[in-house]
C-alpha atoms as a PDB file:
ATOM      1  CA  UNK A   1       0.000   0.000   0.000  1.00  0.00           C
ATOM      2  CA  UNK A   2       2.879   1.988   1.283  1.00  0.00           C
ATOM      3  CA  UNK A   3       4.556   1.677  -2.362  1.00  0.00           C
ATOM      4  CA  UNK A   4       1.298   2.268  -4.445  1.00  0.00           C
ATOM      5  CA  UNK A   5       0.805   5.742  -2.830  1.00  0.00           C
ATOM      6  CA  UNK A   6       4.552   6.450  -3.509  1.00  0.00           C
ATOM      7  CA  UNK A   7       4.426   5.928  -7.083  1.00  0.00           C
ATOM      8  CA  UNK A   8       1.217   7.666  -7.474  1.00  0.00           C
ATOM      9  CA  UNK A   9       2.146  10.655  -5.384  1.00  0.00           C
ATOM     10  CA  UNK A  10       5.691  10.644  -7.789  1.00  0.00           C
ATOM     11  CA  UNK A  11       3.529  10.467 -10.556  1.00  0.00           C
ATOM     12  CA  UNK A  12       1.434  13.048  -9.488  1.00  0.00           C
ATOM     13  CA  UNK A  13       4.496  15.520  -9.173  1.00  0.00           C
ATOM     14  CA  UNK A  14       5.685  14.387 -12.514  1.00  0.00           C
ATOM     15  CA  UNK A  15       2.662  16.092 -13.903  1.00  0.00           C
ATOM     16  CA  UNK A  16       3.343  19.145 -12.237  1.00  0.00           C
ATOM     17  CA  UNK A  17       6.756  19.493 -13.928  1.00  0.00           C
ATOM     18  CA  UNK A  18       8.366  20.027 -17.054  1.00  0.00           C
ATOM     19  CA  UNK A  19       6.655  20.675 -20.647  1.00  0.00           C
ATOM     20  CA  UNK A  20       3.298  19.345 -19.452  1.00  0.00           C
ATOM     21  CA  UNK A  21       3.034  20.748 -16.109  1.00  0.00           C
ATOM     22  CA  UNK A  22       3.861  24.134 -17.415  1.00  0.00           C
ATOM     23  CA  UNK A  23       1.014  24.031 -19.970  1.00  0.00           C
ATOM     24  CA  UNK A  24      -1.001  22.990 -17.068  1.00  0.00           C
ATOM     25  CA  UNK A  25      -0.262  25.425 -14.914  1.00  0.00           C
ATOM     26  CA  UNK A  26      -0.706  28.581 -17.555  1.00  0.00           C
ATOM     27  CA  UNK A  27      -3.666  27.134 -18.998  1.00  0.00           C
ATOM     28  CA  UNK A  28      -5.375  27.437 -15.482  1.00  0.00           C
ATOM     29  CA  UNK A  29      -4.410  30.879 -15.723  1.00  0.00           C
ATOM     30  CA  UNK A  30      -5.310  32.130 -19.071  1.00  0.00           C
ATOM     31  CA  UNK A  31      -7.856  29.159 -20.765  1.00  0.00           C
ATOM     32  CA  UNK A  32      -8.039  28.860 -24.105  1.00  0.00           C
ATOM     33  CA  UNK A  33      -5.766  32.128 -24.236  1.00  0.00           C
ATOM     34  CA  UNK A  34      -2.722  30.001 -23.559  1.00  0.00           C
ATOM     35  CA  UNK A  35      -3.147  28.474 -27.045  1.00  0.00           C
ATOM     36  CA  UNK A  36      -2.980  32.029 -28.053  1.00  0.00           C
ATOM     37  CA  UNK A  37       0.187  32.933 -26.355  1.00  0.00           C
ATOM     38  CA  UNK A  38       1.927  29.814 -27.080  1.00  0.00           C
ATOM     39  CA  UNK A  39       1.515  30.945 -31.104  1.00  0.00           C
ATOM     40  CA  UNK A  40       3.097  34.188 -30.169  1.00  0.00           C
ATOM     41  CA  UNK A  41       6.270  32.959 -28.600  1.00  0.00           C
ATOM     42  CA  UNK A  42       6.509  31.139 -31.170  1.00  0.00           C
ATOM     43  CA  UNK A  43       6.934  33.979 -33.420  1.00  0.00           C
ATOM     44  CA  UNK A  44       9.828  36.666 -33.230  1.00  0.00           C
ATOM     45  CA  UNK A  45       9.519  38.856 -30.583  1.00  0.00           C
ATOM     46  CA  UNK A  46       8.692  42.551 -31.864  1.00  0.00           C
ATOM     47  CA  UNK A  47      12.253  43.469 -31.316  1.00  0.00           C
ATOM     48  CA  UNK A  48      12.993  47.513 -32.175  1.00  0.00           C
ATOM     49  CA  UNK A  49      16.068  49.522 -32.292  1.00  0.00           C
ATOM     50  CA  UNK A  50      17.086  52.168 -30.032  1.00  0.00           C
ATOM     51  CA  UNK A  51      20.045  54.278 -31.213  1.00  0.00           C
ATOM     52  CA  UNK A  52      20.929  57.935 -30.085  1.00  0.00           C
ATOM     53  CA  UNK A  53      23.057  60.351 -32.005  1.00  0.00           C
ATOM     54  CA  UNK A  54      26.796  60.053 -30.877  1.00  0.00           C
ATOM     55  CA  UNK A  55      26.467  56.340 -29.463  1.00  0.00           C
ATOM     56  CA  UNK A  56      28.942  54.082 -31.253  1.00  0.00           C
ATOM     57  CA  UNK A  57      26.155  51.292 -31.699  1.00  0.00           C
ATOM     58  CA  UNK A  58      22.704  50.790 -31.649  1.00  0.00           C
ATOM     59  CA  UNK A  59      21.052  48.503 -29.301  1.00  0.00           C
ATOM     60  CA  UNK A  60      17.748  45.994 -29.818  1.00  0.00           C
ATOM     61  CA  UNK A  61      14.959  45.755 -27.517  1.00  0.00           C
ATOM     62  CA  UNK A  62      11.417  44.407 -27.149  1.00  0.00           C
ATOM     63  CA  UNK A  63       9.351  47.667 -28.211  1.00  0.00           C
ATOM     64  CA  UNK A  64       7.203  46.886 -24.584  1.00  0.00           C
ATOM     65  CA  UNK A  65      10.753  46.957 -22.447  1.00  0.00           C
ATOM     66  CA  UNK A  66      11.161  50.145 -24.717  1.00  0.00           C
ATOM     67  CA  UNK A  67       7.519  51.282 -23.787  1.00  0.00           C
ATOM     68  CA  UNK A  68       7.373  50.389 -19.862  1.00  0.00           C
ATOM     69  CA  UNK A  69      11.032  52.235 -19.068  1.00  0.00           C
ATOM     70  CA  UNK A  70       9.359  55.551 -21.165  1.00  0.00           C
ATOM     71  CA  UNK A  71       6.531  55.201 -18.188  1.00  0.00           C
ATOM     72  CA  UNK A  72       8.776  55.775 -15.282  1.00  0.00           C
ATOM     73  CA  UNK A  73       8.537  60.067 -14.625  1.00  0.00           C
ATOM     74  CA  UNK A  74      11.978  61.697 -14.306  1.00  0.00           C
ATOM     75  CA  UNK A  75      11.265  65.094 -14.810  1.00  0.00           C
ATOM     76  CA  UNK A  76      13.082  67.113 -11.843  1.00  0.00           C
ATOM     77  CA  UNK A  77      14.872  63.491 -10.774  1.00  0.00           C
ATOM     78  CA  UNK A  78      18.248  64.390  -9.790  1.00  0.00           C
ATOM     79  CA  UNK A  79      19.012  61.055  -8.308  1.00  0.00           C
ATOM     80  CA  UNK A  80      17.623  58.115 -10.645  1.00  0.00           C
ATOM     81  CA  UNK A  81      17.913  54.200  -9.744  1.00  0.00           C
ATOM     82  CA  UNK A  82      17.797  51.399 -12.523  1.00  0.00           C
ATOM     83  CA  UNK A  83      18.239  48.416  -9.651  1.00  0.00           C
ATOM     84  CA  UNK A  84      18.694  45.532 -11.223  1.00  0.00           C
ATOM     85  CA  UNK A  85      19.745  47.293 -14.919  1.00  0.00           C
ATOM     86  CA  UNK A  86      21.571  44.381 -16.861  1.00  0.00           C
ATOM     87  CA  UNK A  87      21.455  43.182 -20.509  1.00  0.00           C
ATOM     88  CA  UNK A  88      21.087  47.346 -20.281  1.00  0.00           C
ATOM     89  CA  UNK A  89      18.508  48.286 -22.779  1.00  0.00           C
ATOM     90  CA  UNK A  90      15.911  50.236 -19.683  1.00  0.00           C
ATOM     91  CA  UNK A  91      19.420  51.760 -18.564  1.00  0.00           C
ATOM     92  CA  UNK A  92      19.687  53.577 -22.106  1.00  0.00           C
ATOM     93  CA  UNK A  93      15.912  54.364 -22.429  1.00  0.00           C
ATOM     94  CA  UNK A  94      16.042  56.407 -18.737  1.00  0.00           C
ATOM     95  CA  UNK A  95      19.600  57.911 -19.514  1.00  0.00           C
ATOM     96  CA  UNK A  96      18.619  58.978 -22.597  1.00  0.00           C
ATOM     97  CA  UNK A  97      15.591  60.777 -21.001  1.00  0.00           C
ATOM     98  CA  UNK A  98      17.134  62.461 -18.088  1.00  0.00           C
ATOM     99  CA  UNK A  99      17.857  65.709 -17.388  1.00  0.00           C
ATOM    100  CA  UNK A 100      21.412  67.185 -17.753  1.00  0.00           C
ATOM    101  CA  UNK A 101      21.821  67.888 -13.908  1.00  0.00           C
ATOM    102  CA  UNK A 102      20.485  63.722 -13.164  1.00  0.00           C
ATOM    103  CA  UNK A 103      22.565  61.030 -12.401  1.00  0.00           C
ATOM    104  CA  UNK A 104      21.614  57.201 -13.344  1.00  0.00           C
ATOM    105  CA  UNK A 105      23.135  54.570 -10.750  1.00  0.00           C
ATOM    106  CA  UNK A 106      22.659  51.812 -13.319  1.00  0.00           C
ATOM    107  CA  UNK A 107      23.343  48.503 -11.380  1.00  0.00           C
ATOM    108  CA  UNK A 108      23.787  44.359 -11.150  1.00  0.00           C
ATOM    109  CA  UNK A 109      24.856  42.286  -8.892  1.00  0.00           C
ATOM    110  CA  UNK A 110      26.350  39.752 -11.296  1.00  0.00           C
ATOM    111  CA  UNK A 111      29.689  40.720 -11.921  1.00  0.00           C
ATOM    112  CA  UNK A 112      29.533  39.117 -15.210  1.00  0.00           C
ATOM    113  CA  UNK A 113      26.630  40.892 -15.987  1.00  0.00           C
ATOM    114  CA  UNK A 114      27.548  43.993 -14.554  1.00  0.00           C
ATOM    115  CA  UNK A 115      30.529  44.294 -17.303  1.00  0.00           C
ATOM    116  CA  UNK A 116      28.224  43.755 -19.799  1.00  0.00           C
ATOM    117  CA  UNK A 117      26.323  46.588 -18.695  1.00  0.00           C
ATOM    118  CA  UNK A 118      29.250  48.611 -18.800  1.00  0.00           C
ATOM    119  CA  UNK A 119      30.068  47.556 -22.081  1.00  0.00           C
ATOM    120  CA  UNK A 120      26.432  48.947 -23.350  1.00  0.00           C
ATOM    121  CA  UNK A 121      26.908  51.963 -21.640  1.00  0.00           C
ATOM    122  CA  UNK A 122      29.803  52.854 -23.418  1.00  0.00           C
ATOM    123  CA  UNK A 123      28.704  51.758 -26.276  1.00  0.00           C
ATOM    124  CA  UNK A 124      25.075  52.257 -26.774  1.00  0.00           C
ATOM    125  CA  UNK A 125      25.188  56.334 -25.212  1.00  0.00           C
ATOM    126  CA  UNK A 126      27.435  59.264 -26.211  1.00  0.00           C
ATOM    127  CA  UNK A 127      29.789  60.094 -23.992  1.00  0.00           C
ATOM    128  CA  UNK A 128      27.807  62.984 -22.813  1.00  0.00           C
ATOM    129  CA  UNK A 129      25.429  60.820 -21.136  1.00  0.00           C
ATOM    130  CA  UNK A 130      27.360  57.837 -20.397  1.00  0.00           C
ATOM    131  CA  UNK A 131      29.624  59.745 -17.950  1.00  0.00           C
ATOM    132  CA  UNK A 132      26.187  60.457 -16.172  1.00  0.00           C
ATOM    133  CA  UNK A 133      25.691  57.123 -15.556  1.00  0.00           C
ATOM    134  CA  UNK A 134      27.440  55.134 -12.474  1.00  0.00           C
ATOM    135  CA  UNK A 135      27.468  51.321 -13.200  1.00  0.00           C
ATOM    136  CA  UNK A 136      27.822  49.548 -10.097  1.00  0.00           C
ATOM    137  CA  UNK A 137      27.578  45.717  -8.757  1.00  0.00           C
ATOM    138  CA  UNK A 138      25.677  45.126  -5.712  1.00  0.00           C
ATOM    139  CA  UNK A 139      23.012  43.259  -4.506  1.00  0.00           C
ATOM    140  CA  UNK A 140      19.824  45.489  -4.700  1.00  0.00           C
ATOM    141  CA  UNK A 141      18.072  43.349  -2.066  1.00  0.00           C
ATOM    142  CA  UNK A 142      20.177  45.074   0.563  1.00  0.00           C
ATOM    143  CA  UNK A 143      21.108  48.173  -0.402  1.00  0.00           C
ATOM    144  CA  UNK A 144      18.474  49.556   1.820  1.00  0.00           C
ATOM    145  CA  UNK A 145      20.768  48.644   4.431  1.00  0.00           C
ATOM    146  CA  UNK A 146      23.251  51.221   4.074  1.00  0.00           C
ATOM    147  CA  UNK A 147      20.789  54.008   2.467  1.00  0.00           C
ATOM    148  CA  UNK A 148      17.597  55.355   2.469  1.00  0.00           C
ATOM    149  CA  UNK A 149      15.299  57.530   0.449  1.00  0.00           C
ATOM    150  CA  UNK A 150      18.037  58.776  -1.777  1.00  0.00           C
ATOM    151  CA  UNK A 151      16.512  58.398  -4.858  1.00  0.00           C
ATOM    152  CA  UNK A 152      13.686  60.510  -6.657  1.00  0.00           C
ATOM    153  CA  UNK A 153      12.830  57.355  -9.673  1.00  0.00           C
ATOM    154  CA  UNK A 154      13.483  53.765  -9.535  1.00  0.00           C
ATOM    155  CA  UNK A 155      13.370  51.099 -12.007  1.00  0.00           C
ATOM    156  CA  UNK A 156      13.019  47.561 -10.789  1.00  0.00           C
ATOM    157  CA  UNK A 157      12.836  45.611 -13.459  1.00  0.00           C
ATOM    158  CA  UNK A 158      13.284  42.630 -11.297  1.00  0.00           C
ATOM    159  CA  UNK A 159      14.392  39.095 -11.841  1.00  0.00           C
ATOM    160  CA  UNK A 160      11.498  36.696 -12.709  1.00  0.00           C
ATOM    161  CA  UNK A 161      10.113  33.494 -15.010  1.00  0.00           C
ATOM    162  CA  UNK A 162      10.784  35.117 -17.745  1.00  0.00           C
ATOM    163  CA  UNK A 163       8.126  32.374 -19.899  1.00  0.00           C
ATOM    164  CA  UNK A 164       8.308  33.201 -22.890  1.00  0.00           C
ATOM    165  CA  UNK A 165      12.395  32.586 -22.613  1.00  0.00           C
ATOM    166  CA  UNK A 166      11.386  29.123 -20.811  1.00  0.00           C
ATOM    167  CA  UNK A 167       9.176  28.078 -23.870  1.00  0.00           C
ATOM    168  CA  UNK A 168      11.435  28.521 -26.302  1.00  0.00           C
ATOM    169  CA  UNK A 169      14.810  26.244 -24.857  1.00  0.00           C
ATOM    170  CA  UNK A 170      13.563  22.711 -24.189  1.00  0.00           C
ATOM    171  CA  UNK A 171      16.311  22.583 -21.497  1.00  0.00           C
ATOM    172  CA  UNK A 172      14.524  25.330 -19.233  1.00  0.00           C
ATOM    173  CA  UNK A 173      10.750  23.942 -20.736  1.00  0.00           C
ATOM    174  CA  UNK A 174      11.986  20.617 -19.107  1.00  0.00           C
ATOM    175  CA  UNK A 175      13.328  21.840 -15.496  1.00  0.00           C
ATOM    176  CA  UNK A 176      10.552  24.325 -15.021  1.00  0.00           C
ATOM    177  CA  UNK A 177       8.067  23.345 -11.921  1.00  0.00           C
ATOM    178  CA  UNK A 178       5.775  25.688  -9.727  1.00  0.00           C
ATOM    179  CA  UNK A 179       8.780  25.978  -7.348  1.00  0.00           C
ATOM    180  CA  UNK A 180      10.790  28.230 -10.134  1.00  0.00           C
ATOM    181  CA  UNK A 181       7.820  30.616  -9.351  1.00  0.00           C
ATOM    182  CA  UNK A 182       8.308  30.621  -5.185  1.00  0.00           C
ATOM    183  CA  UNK A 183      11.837  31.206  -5.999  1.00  0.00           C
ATOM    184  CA  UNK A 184      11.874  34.328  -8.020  1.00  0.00           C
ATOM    185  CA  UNK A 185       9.062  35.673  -5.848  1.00  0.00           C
ATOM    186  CA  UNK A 186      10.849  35.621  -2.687  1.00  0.00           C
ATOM    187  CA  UNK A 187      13.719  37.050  -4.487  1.00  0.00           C
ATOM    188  CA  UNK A 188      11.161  39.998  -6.056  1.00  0.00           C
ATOM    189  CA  UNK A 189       9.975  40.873  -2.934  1.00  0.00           C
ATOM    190  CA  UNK A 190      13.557  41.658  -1.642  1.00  0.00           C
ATOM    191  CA  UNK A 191      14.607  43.714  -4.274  1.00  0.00           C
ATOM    192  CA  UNK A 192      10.886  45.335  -4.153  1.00  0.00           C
ATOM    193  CA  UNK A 193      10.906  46.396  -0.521  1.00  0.00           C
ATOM    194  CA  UNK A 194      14.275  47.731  -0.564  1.00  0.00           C
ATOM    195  CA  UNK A 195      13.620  49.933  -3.651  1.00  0.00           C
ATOM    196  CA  UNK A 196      10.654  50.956  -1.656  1.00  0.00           C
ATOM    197  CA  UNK A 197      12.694  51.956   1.024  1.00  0.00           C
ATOM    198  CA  UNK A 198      15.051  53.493  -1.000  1.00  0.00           C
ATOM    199  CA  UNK A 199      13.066  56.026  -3.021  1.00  0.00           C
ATOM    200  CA  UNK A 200      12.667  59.569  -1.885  1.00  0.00           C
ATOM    201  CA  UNK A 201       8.977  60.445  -0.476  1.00  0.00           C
ATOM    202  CA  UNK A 202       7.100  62.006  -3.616  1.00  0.00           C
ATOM    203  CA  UNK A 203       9.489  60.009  -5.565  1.00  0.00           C
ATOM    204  CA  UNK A 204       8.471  57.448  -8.320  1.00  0.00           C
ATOM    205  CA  UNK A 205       8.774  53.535  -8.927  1.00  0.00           C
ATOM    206  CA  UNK A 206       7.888  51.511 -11.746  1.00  0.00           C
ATOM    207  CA  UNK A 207       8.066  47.799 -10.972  1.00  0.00           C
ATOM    208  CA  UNK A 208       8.119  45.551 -13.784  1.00  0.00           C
ATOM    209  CA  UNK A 209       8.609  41.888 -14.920  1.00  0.00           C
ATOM    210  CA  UNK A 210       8.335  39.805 -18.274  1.00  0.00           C
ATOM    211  CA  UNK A 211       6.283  36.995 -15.816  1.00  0.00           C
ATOM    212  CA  UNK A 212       2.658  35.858 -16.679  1.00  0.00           C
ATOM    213  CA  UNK A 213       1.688  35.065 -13.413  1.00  0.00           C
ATOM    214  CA  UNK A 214      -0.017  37.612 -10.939  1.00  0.00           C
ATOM    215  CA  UNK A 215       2.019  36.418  -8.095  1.00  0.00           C
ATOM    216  CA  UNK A 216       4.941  37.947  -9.478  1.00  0.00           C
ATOM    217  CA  UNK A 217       3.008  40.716 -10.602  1.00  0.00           C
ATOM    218  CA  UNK A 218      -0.066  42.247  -8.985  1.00  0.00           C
ATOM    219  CA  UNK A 219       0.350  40.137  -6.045  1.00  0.00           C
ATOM    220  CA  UNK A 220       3.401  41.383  -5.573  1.00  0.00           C
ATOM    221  CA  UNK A 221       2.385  45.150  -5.367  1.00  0.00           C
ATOM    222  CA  UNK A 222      -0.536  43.975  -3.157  1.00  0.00           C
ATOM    223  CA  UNK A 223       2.438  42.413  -0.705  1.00  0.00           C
ATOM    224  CA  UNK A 224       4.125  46.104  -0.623  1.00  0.00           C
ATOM    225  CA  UNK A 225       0.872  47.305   0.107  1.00  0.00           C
ATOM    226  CA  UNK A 226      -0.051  45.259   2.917  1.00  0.00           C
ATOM    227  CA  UNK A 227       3.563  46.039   4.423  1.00  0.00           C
ATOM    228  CA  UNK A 228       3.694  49.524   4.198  1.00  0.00           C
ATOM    229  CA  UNK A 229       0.589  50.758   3.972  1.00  0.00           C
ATOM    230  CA  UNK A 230      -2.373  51.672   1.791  1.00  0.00           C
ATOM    231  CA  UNK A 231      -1.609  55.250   2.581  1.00  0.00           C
ATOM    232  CA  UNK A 232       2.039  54.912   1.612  1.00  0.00           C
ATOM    233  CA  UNK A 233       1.867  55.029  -2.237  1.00  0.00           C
ATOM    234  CA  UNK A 234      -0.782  55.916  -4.985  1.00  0.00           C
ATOM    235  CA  UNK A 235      -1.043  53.850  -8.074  1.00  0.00           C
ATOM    236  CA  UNK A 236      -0.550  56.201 -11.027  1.00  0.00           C
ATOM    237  CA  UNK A 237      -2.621  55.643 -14.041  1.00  0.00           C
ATOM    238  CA  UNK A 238      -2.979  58.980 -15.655  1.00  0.00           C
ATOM    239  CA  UNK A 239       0.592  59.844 -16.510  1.00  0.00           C
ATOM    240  CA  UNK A 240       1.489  57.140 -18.851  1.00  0.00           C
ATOM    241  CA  UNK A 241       2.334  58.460 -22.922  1.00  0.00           C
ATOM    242  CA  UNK A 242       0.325  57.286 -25.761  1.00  0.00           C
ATOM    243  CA  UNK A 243       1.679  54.043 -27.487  1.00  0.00           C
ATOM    244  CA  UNK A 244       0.160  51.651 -30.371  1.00  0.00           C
ATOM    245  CA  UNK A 245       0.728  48.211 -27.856  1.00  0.00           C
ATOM    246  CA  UNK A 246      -2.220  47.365 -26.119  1.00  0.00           C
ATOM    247  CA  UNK A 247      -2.437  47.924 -22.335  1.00  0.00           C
ATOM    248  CA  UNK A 248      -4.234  45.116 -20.460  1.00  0.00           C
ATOM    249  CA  UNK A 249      -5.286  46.802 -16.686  1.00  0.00           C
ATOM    250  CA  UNK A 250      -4.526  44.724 -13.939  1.00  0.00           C
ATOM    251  CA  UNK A 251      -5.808  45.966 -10.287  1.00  0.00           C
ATOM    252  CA  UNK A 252      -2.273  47.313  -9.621  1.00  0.00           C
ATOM    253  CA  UNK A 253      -0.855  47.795 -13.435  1.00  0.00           C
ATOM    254  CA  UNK A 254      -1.472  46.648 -16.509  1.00  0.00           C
ATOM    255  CA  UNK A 255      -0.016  43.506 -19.194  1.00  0.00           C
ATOM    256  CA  UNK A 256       1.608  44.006 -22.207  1.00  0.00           C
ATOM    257  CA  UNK A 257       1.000  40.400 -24.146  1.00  0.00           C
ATOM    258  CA  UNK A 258       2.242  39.488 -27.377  1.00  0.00           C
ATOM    259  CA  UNK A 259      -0.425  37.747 -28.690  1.00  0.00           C
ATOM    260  CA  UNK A 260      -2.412  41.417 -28.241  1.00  0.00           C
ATOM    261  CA  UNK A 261       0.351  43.697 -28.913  1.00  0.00           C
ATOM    262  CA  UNK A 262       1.978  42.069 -32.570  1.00  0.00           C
ATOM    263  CA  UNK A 263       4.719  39.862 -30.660  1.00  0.00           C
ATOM    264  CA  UNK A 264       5.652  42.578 -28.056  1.00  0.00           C
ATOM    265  CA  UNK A 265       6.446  41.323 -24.481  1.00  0.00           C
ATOM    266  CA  UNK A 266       5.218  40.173 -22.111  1.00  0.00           C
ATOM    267  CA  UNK A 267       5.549  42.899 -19.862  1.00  0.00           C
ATOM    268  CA  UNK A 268       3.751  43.948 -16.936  1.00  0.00           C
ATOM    269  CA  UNK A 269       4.616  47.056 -15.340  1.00  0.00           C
ATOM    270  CA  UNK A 270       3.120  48.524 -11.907  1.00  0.00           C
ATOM    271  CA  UNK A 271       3.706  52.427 -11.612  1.00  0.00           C
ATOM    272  CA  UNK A 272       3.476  53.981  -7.884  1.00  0.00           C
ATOM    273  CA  UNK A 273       4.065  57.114  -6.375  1.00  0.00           C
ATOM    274  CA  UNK A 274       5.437  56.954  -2.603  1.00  0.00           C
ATOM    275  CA  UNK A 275       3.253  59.300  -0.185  1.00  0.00           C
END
């Protein structure tokens, strides 16, 4: 008896892994609509390129990347924070936009990663900007711990499942399992509540991820707002600039999906404004 419920209970975790308990697992969140977003990341993403006068090279990026990092405010930032900033495409979009007086920490806490940051820095921004921005390697999650409310913006385009990246390599299809998504999330709310912590009062933060799944998403703004406060932030919904992609609203953001947007994303971004 002992045995039979074994195998069956191994068997029953089988399904939840891998190819098939992926499809499972999305399909529960989006019905038929998974069908729909499978097709898409099939197809090339709807990559665009973003090139500024002076730079040595242009750089490629998925048009709602491009899109989300134009929604973070930095008019009259001085102090601007892209947290976790590597390949380095958001890092050009806000350094291109600041003002001359503002100053991008642009960081990673890879050190691999964080030279090739550096590398698209120089690169992919004339020099007139680039010297603007610092490129540093730390561990966002605990920066808080040696500053606070120093920043007017924040990026935190923050490490998640990334699924459209795990459906296309059949290595990653095959490891993936519902514990990939307690991972990341622990690791999102980390980075989230120290950017929190770190951004000026009356300063801004966009939070975004490529994820699906609202517990790396909404439910992770929901978390910040249970910690801190209902009273500590507003959700901004008015500011955000015109674009062709189509915004899906969530209850704390919105979706950017490619099978609604010609290929772009996914993206879902959350903008707040600390009280």
């Amino acid at each position: 008896m002992a045995n039979k419920a074994g195998k069956k209970n191994k068997g029953t975790n089988d399904s939840n892994r891998g190819e098939q308990g992926f499809n499972i697992f999305y399909q529960a969140l989006y019905g038929s609509r998974w069908e729909n977003l499978k097709q898409a990341f099939a197809m090339p993403a709807d990559s665009v390129e973003f090139k500024l006068e002076g730079a040595q090279k242009p750089y490629y990026l998925d048009s709602a990347s491009l899109y989300a990092a134009q929604c973070l405010p930095l008019e009259g930032a001085v102090d601007i924070l892209d947290l976790c900033a590597a390949p380095g495409g958001k890092t050009l979009v806000l350094a291109s936009r600041m003002g001359r007086d503002a100053v991008l920490s642009s960081n990673e806490r890879s050190a691999q990663r964080k030279h090739r940051l550096s590398v698209v820095v120089e690169e992919c921004l004339p020099p007139d900007i680039s010297e603007r921005v610092r490129v540093s390697c730390s561990d966002g999650a605990t920066w808080c711990t040696r500053q606070t409310e120093c920043f007017d913006s924040i990026l935190l385009d923050a490490p998640c499942s990334s699924e459209r990246h795990v459906f296309a390599d059949p290595k990653y299809l095959e490891q993936w399992s519902p514990s990939r998504i307690k991972t990341v999330t622990t690791e999102q709310w980390s980075l989230l509540s120290s950017a929190f912590r770190l951004l000026r009062r009356g300063g801004w933060l966009l939070y975004s991820t490529c994820a699906l799944c609202p517990q790396e998403n909404d439910l992770m703004i929901a978390r910040l707002e249970k910690k801190f406060g209902s009273e500590s932030f507003v959700i901004e919904r008015q500011m955000l600039p015109p674009t062709t992609l189509k915004l899906e609203q969530t209850q704390y953001g919105y979706h950017i999906l490619p099978d609604a947007s010609n290929g772009a994303g996914p993206i879902y971004f959350s903008l707040i404004k600390k009280q």
